[in-house]
Protein backbone atom coordinates (compact mmCIF):
# COMPACT_ATOMS: atom_id res chain seq x y z
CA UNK A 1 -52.97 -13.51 37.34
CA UNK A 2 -50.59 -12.99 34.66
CA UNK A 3 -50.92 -10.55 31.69
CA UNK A 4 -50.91 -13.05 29.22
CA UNK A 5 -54.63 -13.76 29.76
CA UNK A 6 -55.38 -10.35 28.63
CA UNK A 7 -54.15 -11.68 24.97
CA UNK A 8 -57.91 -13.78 25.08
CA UNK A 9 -61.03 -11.80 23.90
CA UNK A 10 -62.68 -14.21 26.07
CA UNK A 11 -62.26 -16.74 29.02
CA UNK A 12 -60.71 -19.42 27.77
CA UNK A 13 -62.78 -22.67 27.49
CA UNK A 14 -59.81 -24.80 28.78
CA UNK A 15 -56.50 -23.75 29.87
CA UNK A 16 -53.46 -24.18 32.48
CA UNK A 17 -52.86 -22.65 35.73
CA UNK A 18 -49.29 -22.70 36.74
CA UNK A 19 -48.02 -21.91 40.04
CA UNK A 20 -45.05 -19.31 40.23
CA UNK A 21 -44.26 -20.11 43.74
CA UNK A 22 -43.90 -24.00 43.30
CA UNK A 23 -41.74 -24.06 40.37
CA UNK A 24 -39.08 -22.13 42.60
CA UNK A 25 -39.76 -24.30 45.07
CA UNK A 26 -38.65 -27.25 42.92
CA UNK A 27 -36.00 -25.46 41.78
CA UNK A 28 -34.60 -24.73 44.97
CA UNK A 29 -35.08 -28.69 45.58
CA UNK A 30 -33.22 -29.69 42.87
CA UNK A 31 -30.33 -27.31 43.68
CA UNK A 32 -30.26 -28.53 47.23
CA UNK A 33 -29.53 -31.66 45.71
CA UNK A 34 -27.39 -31.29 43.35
CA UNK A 35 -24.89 -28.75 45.05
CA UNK A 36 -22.31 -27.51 42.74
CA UNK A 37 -23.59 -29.02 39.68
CA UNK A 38 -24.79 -26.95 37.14
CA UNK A 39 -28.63 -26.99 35.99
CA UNK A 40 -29.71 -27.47 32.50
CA UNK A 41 -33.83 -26.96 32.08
CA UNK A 42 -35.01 -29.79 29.64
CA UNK A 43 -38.01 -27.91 27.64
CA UNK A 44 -38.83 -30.16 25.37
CA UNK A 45 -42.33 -31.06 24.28
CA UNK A 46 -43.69 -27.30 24.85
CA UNK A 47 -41.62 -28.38 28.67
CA UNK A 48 -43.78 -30.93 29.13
CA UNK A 49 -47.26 -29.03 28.50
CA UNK A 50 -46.34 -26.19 30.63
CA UNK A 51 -45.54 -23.95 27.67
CA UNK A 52 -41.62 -23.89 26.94
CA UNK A 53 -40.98 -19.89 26.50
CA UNK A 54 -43.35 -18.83 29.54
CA UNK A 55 -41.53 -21.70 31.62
CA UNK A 56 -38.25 -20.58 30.10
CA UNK A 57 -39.03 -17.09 31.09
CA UNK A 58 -39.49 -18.05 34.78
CA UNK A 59 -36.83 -20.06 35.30
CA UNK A 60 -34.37 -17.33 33.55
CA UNK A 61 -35.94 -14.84 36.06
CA UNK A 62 -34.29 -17.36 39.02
CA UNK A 63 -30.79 -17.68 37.53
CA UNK A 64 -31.64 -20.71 35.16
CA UNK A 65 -29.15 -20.09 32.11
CA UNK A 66 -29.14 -23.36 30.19
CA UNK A 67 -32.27 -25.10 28.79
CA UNK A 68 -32.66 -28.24 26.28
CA UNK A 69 -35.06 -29.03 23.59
CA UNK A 70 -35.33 -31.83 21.10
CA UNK A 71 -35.68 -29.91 18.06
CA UNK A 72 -34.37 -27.02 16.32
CA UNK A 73 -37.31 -25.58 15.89
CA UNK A 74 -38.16 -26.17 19.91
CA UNK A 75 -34.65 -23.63 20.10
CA UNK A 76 -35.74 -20.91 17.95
CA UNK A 77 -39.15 -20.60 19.85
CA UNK A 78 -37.39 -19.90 22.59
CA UNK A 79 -34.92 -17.46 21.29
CA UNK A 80 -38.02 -15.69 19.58
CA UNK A 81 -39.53 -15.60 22.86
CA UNK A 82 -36.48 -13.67 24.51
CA UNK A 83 -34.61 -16.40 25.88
CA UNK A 84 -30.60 -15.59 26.21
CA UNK A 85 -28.25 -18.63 27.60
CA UNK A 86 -27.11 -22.08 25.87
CA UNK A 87 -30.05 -23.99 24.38
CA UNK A 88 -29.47 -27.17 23.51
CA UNK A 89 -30.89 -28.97 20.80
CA UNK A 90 -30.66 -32.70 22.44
CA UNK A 91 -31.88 -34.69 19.67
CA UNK A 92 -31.44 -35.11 16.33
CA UNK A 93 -31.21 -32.27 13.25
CA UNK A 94 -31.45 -31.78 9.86
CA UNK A 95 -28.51 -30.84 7.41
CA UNK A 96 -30.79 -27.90 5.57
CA UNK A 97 -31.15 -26.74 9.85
CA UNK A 98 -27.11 -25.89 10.09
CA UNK A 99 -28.05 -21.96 8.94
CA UNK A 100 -31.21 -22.12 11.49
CA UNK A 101 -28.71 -23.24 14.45
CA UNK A 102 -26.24 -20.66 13.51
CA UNK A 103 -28.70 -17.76 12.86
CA UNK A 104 -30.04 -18.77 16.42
CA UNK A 105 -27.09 -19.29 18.31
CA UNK A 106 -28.52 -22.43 19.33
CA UNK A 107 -25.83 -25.45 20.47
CA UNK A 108 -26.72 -28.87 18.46
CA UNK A 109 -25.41 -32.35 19.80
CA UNK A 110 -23.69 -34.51 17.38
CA UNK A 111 -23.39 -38.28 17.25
CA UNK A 112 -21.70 -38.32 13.67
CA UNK A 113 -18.94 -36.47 11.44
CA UNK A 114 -21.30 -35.89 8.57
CA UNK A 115 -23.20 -33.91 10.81
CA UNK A 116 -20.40 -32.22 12.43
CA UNK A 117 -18.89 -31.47 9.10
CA UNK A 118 -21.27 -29.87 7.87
CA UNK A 119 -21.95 -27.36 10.82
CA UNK A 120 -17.96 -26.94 10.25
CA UNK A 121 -18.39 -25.72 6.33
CA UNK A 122 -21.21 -23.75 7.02
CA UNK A 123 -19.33 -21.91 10.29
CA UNK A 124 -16.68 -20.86 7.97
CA UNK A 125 -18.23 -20.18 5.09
CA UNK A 126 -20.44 -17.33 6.80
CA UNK A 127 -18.65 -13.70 7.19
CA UNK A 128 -17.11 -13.16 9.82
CA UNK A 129 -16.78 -17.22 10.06
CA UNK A 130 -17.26 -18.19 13.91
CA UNK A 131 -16.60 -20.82 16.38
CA UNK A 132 -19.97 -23.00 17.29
CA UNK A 133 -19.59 -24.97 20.50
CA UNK A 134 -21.95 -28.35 19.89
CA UNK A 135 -22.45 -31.44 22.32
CA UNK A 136 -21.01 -34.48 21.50
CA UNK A 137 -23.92 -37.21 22.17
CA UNK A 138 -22.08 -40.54 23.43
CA UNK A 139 -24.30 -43.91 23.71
CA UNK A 140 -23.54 -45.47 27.04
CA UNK A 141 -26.02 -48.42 27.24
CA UNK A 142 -29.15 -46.97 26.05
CA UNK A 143 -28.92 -48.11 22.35
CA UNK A 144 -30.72 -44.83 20.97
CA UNK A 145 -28.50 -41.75 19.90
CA UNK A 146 -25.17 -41.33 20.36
CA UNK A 147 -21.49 -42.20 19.43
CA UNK A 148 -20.62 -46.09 21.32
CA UNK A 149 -18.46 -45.21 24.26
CA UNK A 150 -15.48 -47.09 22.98
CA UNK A 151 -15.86 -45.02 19.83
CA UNK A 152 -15.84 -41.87 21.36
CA UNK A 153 -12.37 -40.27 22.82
CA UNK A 154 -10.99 -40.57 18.47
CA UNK A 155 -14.85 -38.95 17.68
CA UNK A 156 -14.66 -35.93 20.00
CA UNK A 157 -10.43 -35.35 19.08
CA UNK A 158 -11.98 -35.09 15.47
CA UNK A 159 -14.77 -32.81 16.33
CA UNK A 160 -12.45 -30.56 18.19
CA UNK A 161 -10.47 -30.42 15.36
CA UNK A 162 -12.62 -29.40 12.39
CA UNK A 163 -12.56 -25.55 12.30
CA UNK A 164 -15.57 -23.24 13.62
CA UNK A 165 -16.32 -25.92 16.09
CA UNK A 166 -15.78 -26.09 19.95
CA UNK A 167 -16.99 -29.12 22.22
CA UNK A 168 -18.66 -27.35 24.44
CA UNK A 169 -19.90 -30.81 26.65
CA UNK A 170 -20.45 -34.23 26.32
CA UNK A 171 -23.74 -35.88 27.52
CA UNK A 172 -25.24 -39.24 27.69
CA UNK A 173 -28.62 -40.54 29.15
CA UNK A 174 -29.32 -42.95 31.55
CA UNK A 175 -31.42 -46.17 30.82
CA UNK A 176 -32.95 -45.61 34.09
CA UNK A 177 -32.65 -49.26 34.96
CA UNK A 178 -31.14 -49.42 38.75
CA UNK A 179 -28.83 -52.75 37.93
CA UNK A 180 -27.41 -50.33 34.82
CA UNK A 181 -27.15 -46.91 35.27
CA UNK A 182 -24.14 -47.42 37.49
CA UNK A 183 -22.38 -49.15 34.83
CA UNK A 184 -23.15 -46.33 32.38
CA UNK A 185 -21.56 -43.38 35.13
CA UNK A 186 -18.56 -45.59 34.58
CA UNK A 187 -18.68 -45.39 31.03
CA UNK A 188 -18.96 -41.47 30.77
CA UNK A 189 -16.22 -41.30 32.96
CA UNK A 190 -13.93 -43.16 31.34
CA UNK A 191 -14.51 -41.30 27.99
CA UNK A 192 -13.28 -38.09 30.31
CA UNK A 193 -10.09 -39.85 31.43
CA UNK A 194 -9.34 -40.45 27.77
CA UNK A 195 -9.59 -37.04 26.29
CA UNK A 196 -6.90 -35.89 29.00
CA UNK A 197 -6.32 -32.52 26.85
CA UNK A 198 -10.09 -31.83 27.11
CA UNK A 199 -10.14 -32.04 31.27
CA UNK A 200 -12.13 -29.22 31.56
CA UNK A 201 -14.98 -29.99 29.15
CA UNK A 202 -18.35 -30.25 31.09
CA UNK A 203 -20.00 -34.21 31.06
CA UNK A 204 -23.78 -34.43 31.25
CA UNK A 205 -25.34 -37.70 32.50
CA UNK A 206 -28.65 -37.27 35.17
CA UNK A 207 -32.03 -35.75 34.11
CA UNK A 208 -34.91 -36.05 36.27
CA UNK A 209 -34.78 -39.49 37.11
CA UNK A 210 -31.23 -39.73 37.93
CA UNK A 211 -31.32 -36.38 39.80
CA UNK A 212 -33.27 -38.51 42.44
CA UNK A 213 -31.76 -42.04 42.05
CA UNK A 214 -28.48 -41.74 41.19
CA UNK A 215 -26.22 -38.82 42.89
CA UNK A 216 -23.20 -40.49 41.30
CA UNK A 217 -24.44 -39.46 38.02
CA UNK A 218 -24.74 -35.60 38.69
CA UNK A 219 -21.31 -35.21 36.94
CA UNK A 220 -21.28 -31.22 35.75
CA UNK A 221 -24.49 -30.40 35.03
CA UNK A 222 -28.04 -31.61 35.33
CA UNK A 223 -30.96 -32.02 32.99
CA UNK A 224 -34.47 -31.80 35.18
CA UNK A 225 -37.55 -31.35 33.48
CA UNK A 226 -40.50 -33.36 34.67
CA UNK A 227 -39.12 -32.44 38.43
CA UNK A 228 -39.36 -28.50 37.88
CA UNK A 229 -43.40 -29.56 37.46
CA UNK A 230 -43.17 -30.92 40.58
CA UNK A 231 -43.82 -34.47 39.53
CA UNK A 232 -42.08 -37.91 40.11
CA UNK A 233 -40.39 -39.24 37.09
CA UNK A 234 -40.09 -43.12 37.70
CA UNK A 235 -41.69 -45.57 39.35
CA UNK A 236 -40.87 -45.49 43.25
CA UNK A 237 -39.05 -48.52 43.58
CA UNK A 238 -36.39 -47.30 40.92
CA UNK A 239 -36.01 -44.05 42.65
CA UNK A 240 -34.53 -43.31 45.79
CA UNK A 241 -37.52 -42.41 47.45
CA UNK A 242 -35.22 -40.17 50.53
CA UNK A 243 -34.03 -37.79 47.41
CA UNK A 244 -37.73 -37.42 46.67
CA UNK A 245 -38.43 -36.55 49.88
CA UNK A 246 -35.78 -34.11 49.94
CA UNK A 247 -36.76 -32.53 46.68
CA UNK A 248 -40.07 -31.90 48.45
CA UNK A 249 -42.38 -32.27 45.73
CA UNK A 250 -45.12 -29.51 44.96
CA UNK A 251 -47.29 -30.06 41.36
CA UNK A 252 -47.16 -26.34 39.50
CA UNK A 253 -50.36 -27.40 36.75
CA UNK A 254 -53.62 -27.25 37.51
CA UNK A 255 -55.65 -27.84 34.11
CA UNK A 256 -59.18 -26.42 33.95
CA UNK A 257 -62.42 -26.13 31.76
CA UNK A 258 -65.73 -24.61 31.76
CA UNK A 259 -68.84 -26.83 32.36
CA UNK A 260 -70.73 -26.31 28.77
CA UNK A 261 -73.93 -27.70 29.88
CA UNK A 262 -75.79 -29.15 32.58
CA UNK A 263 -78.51 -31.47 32.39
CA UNK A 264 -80.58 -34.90 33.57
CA UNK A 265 -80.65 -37.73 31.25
CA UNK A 266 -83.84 -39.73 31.52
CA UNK A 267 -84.10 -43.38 32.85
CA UNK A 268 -83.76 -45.55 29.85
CA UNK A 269 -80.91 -43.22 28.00
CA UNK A 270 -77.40 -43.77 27.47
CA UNK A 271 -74.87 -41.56 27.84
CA UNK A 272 -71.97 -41.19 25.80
CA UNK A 273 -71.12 -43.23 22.06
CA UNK A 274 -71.09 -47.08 21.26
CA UNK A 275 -72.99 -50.01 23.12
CA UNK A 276 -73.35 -48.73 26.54
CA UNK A 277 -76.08 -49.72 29.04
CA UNK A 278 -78.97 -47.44 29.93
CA UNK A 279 -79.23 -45.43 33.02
CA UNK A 280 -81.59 -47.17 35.47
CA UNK A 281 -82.76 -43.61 36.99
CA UNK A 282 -82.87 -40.11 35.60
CA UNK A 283 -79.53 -38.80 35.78
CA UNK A 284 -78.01 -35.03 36.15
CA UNK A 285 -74.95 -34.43 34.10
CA UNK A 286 -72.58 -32.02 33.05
CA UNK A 287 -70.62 -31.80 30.48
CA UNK A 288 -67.57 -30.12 30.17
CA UNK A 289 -65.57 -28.19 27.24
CA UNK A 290 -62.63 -30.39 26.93
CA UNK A 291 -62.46 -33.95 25.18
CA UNK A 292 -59.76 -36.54 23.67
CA UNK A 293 -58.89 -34.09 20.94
CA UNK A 294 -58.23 -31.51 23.47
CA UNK A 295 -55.52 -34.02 25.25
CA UNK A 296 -58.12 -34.82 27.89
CA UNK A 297 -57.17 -38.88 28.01
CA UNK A 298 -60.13 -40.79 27.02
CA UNK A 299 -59.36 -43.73 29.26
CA UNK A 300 -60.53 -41.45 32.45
CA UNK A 301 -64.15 -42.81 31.85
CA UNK A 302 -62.58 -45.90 33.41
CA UNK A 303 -62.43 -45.09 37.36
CA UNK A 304 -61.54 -40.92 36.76
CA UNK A 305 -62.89 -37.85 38.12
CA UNK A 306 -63.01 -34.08 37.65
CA UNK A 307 -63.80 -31.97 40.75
CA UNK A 308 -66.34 -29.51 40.49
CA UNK A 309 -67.86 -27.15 43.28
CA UNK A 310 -64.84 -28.96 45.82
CA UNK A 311 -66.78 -32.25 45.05
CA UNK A 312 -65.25 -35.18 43.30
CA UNK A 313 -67.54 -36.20 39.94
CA UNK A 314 -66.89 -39.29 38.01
CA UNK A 315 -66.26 -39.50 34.65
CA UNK A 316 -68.64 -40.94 32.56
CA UNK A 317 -67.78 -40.02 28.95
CA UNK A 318 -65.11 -38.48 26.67
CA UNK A 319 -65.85 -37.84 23.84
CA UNK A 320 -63.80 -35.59 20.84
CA UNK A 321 -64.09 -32.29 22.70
CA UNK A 322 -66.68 -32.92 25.61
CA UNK A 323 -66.21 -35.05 28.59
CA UNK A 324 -69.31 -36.36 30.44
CA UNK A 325 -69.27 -36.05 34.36
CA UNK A 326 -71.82 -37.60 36.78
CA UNK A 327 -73.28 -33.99 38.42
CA UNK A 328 -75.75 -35.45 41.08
CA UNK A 329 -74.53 -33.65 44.35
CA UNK A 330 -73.89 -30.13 42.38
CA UNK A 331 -77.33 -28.73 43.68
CA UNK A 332 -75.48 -24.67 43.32
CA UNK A 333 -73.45 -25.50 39.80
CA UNK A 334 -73.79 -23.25 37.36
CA UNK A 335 -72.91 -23.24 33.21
CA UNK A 336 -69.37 -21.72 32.66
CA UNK A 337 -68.44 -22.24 36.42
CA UNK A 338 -64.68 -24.11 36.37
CA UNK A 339 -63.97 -28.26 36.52
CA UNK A 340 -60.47 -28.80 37.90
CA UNK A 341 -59.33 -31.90 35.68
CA UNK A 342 -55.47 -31.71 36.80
CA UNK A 343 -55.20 -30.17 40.34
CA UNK A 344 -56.61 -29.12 43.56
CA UNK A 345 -60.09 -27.67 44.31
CA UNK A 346 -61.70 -27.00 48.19
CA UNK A 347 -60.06 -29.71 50.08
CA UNK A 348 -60.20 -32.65 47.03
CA UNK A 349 -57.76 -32.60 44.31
CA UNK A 350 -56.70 -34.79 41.26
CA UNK A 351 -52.98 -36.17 41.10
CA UNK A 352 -51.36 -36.50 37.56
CA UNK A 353 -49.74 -39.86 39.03
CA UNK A 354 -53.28 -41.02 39.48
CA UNK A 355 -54.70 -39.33 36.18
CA UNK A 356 -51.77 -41.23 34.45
CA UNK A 357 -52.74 -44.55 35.72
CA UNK A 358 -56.02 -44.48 35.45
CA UNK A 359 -55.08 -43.89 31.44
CA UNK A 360 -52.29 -46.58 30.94
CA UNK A 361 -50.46 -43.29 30.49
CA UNK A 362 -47.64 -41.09 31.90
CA UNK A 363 -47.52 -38.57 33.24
CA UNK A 364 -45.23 -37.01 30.64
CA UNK A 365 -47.52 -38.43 27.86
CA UNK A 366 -50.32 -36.72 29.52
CA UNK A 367 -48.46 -33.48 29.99
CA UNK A 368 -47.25 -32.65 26.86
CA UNK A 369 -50.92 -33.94 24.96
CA UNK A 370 -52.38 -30.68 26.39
CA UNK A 371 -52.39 -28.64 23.01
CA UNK A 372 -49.98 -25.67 22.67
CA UNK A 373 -53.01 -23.13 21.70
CA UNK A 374 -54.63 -23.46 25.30
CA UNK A 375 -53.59 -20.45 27.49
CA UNK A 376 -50.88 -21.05 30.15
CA UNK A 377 -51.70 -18.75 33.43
CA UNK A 378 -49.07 -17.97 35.94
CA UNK A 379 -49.97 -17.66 38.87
C-alpha cells in the first residue's frame, strides 16, 4: 500500500482503495482511442471522489500534462499538491480570483469581456506584466456557459487582442443527446474556419461521454474523467457500446468500512428509524461505520448490499453514520474486519452502475459524495 496511510494514527474507519494498475489501464484505453488527440484529465469534484491531487499525481507519473477543474480553488489544490502542466479552470470565476489564477499559473475559460478584461488589467498591472493564455468557453447547443456560436469568431478576435492575454483553446461541451451532438461538432468547427488567423489554436469538444460515442468530436484534445475510473458515463443506448468495449473497462475504487458491531436483534424489534415492521425471528446484524452523512446513499436499504467475508449481505438500514446489514451467514465475522461497499471481495463484488441505480443516483453523484477527509489508498 501507499505511504499515505502512514499519515493515519489509526486504521481508518472508512476509506478508498484505488487501483494503480487499472487507472493506466484506462488510460491506455482512452489513448487507443483517441490517437493523436491530446488528453486533458477532468478533476473536478475531488476527480470524482478519487481524490484530485493523488489522482493528478498518477496520471502526471504516465505522461498526463493537462487536467481540468471547475473552480479556482479546485486549481490551486492541485498546484499546492505539486502538480506542473495547464490546469484548467472549466467553469466559472470570480473577479476578486484574477490574482489567485495568476499567482497559480492556472488557465481560466472565459465566456464574457468583463471577465476577460479584467484578467487583462490585472496581467499588466503586475511587475514584470505577463501574457495569460485563457480558454474561450463557446455555447454550442447546451444552453449553460459559454459565448453563442454565432457570437463567437468577433469574441475570441477581441480576447486575442486585449494585452497579457493569449487564447490558448477554445472548448465547448456536448449535450450528450445522440440526434444533437453531431450538430454541435459542426458548430465548433465552423467557429475554427472563421478565426482563419487563429488556425492553430487547439478546439476542445468530447469528455467522457463523447470519447465513446462520438469520434467525430475528438477535435484536439480530450476531456475524460469518469472513464479514467473505469466507469461508463451514459446510458448504453447513447453510447457506442463497440468504443466501450474497446476502452476495456476496469473500475479503480473499491470503498470500504469497518463492521462497528455485531449483534442479533430479538423477534419483535425493529431495526433501523421510523415506522418499520418488526422482525418475525431473532436476527444477527452488523452494523457498519459508514452512513448517509458519510456519502453512503441512503436509498441502498432498498434492494442493496455490502459484501462481507466474500458473502453478499443486504442492506437493511442507513442511518447518519451507520448502515445496518443483514449478518446471518457470517458464522467467522469479526468487529473491525472490512465491508466492501463499492468493489470486489472473494468471487462477489458490488458495481457502482448497480449501486447508482439502486439509489436513483449516478454514478458521478455517488462518486464525488464520498467526503474528501476519508483516506484514498493506492494500490
Amino acid at each position: 500500500m501507499d505511504a499515505n496511510r502512514s499519515q493515519w494514527l489509526a486504521p481508518p474507519t472508512s476509506w478508498l482503495e484505488l487501483s494503480r494498475a487499472n487507472l493506466l489501464h484506462n488510460l491506455a484505453g482512452v489513448r487507443a482511442l483517441v490517437g493523436g488527440a491530446r488528453i486533458m484529465a477532468v478533476l473536478k469534484a475531488n476527480a470524482y471522489g478519487a481524490g484530485a491531487t493523488g489522482m493528478a499525481r498518477e496520471l502526471a507519473a504516465a505522461g498526463v500534462d493537462a487536467f481540468g477543474v471547475a473552480a479556482v480553488a479546485e486549481g490551486i489544490e492541485l498546484r499546492q499538491g505539486g502538480i506542473a502542466g495547464t490546469i484548467l479552470c472549466l467553469a466559472y470565476f470570480t473577479r476578486a480570483e484574477a490574482d489567485a489564477i495568476l499567482d497559480h499559473g492556472l488557465t481560466p475559460s472565459v465566456f464574457n469581456l468583463d471577465a476577460a478584461r479584467a484578467l487583462s488589467q490585472r496581467s499588466q498591472e503586475r511587475r514584470p506584466p505577463g501574457r495569460l493564455p485563457v480558454w474561450v468557453k463557446v455555447d454550442t447547443g447546451l444552453g449553460r456557459l459559454g459565448v453563442p456560436c454565432a457570437a463567437a469568431p468577433d469574441f475570441i478576435r477581441e480576447v486575442s487582442s486585449l494585452p497579457g492575454l493569449v487564447v490558448g483553446g477554445v472548448f465547448s461541451t456536448l449535450t450528450e443527446n445522440p440526434a444533437r451532438d453531431p450538430i454541435q461538432v459542426g458548430r465548433l468547427l465552423a467557429v475554427r474556419r472563421g478565426l482563419p488567423e487563429l488556425a492553430g489554436v487547439p478546439l476542445s469538444l468530447a469528455s467522457s461521454h463523447g470519447i465513446v460515442a462520438l469520434p467525430a468530436s475528438y477535435l484536439d484534445i480530450v476531456r475524460p474523467g469518469i472513464l479514467l475510473h473505469g466507469l461508463e458515463p451514459s446510458e448504453r443506448d447513447r453510447m457506442d457500446m463497440r468504443l466501450v468495449a474497446q476502452a476495456d473497462l476496469r473500475p479503480i475504487a473499491s470503498w470500504k468500512a469497518r463492521v462497528a458491531d455485531l449483534r442479533t436483534v430479538a423477534a419483535g424489534e425493529q431495526i433501523g428509524y421510523g415506522w418499520r415492521p418488526a422482525v418475525a425471528a431473532p436476527t444477527r446484524v452488523a452494523a457498519l461505520a459508514v452512513g448517509w452523512a458519510d456519502g453512503y446513499p441512503p436509498g441502498m436499504s432498498a434492494g442493496g448490499a455490502v459484501l462481507i467475508g466474500g458473502r453478499r449481505c443486504p442492506v437493511l438500514a442507513v442511518s447518519a453514520n451507520s448502515t445496518i446489514v443483514a449478518a446471518a451467514e457470517l458464522p467467522g465475522v469479526a468487529i473491525n474486519d472490512e465491508a466492501v461497499l463499492l468493489g470486489a471481495q472473494g468471487t462477489e463484488a458490488v458495481a457502482a452502475q448497480d449501486m447508482a441505480r439502486i439509489s436513483q443516483s449516478s454514478v458521478y453523484r455517488l462518486l464525488a459524495a464520498i467526503p474528501s477527509h476519508f483516506p484514498r489508498i493506492w494500490v
